[in-house]
C-alpha atoms as a PDB file:
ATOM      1  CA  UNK A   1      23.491  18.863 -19.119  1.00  0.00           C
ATOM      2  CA  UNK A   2      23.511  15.330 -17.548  1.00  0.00           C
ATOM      3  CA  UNK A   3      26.668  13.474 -18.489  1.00  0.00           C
ATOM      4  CA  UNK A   4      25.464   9.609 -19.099  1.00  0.00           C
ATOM      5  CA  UNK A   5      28.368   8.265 -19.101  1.00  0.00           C
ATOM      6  CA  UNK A   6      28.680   8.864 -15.096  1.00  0.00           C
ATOM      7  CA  UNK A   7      25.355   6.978 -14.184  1.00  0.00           C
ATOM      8  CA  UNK A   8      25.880   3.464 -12.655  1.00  0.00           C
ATOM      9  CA  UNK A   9      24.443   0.607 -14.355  1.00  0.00           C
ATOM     10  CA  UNK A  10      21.395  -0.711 -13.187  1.00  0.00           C
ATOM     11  CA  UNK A  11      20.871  -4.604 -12.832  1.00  0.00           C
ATOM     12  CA  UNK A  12      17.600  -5.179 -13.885  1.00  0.00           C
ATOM     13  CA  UNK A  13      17.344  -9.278 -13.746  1.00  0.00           C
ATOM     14  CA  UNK A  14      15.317  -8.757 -10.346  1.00  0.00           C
ATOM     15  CA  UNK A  15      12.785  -6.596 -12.021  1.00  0.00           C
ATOM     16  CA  UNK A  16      12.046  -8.563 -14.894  1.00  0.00           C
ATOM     17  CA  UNK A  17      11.089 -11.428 -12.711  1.00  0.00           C
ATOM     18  CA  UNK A  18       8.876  -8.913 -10.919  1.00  0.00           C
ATOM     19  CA  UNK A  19       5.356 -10.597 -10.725  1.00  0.00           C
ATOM     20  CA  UNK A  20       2.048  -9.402  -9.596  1.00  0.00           C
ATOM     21  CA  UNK A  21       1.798  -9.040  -5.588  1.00  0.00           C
ATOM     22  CA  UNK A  22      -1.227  -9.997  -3.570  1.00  0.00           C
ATOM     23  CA  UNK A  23      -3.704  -6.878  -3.094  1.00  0.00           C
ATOM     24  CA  UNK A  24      -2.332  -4.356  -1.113  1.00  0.00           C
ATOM     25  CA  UNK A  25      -4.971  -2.358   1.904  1.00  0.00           C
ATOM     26  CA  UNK A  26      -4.486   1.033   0.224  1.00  0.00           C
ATOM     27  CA  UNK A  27      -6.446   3.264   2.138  1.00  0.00           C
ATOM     28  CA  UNK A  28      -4.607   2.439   5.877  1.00  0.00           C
ATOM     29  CA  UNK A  29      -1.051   3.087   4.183  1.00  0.00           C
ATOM     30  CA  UNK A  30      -2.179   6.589   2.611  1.00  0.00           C
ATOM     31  CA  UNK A  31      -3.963   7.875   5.810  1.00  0.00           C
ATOM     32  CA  UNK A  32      -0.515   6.761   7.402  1.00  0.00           C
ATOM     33  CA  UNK A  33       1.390   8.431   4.777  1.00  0.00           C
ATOM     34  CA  UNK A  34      -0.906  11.906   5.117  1.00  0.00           C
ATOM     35  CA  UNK A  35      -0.370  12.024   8.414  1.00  0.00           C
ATOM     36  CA  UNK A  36       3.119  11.840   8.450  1.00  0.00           C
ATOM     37  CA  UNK A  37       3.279  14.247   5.816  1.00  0.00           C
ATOM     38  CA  UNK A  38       1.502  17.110   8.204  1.00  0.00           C
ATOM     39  CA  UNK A  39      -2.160  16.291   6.420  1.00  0.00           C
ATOM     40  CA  UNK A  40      -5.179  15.269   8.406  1.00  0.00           C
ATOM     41  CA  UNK A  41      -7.671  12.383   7.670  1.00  0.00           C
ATOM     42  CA  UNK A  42     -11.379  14.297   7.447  1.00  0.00           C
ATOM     43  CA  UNK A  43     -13.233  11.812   8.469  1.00  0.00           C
ATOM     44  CA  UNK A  44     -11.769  11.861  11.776  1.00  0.00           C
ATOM     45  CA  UNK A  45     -12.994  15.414  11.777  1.00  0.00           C
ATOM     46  CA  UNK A  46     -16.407  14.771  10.574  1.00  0.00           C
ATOM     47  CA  UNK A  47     -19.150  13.397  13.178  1.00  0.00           C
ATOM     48  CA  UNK A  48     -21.649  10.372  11.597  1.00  0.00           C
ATOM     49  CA  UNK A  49     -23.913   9.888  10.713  1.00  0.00           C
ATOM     50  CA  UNK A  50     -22.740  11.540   7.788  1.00  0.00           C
ATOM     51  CA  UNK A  51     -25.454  12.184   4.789  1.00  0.00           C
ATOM     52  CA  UNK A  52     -22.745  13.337   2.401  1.00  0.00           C
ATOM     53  CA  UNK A  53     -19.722  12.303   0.715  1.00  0.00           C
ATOM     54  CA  UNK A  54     -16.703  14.172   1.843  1.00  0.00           C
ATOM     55  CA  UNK A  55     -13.019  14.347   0.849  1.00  0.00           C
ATOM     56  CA  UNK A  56     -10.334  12.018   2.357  1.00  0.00           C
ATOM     57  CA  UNK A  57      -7.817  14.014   3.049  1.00  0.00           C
ATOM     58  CA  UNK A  58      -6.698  17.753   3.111  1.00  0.00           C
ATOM     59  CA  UNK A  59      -3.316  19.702   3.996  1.00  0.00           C
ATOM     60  CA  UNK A  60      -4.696  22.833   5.467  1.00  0.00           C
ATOM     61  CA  UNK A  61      -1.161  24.610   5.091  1.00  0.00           C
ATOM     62  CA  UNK A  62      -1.052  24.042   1.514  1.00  0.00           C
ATOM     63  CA  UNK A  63      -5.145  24.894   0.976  1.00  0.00           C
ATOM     64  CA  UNK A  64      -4.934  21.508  -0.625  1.00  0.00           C
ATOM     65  CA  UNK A  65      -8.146  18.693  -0.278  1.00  0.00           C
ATOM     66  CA  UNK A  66      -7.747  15.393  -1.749  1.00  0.00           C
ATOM     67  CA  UNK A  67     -10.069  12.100  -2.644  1.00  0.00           C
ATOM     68  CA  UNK A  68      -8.299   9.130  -2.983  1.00  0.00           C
ATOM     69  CA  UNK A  69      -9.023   6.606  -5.807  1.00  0.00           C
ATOM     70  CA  UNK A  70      -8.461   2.997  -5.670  1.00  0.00           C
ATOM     71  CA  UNK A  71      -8.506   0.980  -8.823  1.00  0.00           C
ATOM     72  CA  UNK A  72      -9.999  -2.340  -7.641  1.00  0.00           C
ATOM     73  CA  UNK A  73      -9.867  -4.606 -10.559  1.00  0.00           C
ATOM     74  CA  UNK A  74      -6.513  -6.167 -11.738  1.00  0.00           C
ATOM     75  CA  UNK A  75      -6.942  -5.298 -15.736  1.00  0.00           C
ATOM     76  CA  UNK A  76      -4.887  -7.593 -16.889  1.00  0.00           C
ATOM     77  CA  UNK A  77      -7.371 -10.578 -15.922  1.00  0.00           C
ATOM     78  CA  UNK A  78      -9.832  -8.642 -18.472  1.00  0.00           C
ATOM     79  CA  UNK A  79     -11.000 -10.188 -21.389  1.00  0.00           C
ATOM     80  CA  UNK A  80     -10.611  -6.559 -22.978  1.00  0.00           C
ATOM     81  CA  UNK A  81      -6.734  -6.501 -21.589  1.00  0.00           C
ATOM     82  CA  UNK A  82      -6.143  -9.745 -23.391  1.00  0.00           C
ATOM     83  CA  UNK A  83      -7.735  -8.729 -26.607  1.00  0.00           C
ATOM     84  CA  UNK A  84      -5.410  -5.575 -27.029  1.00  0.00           C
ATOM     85  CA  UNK A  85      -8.585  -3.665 -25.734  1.00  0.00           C
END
């Protein structure tokens, strides 16, 4: 069983200042991250023109493919968001 009494405490003063960042190029840092990981980028692997969707990614070791998903809109600027949805 974890013993709380032995964690540090955390100073969280920075983090509640935390604000929103500027957008962030999400794609370049996970084909980065995939590759250093030992996974491949497909479409590096797949000649155009290409008259199909394909997967982004796959770790052939692990029989794993992946798609990645970007969220693209910043919710909290929603009218929805601000209403309590």
């Amino acid at each position: 069983m974890l013993n709380t009494e032995e964690l540090p405490l955390i100073d969280l003063s920075e983090f509640l200042e935390w604000r929103p960042h500027d957008p962030v190029k999400v794609e370049p840092l996970w084909r980065g991250f995939v590759r250093s990981v030992g996974g491949i980028v497909l479409e590096n692997y797949i000649p155009e023109p290409r008259k199909f969707e394909n997967a982004d990614f796959a770790f052939l070791e692990d029989f794993v493919i992946a798609e990645l998903k970007e969220i693209a809109t910043e919710f909290s600027n929603s009218l929805k968001f601000r209403m309590g949805f």
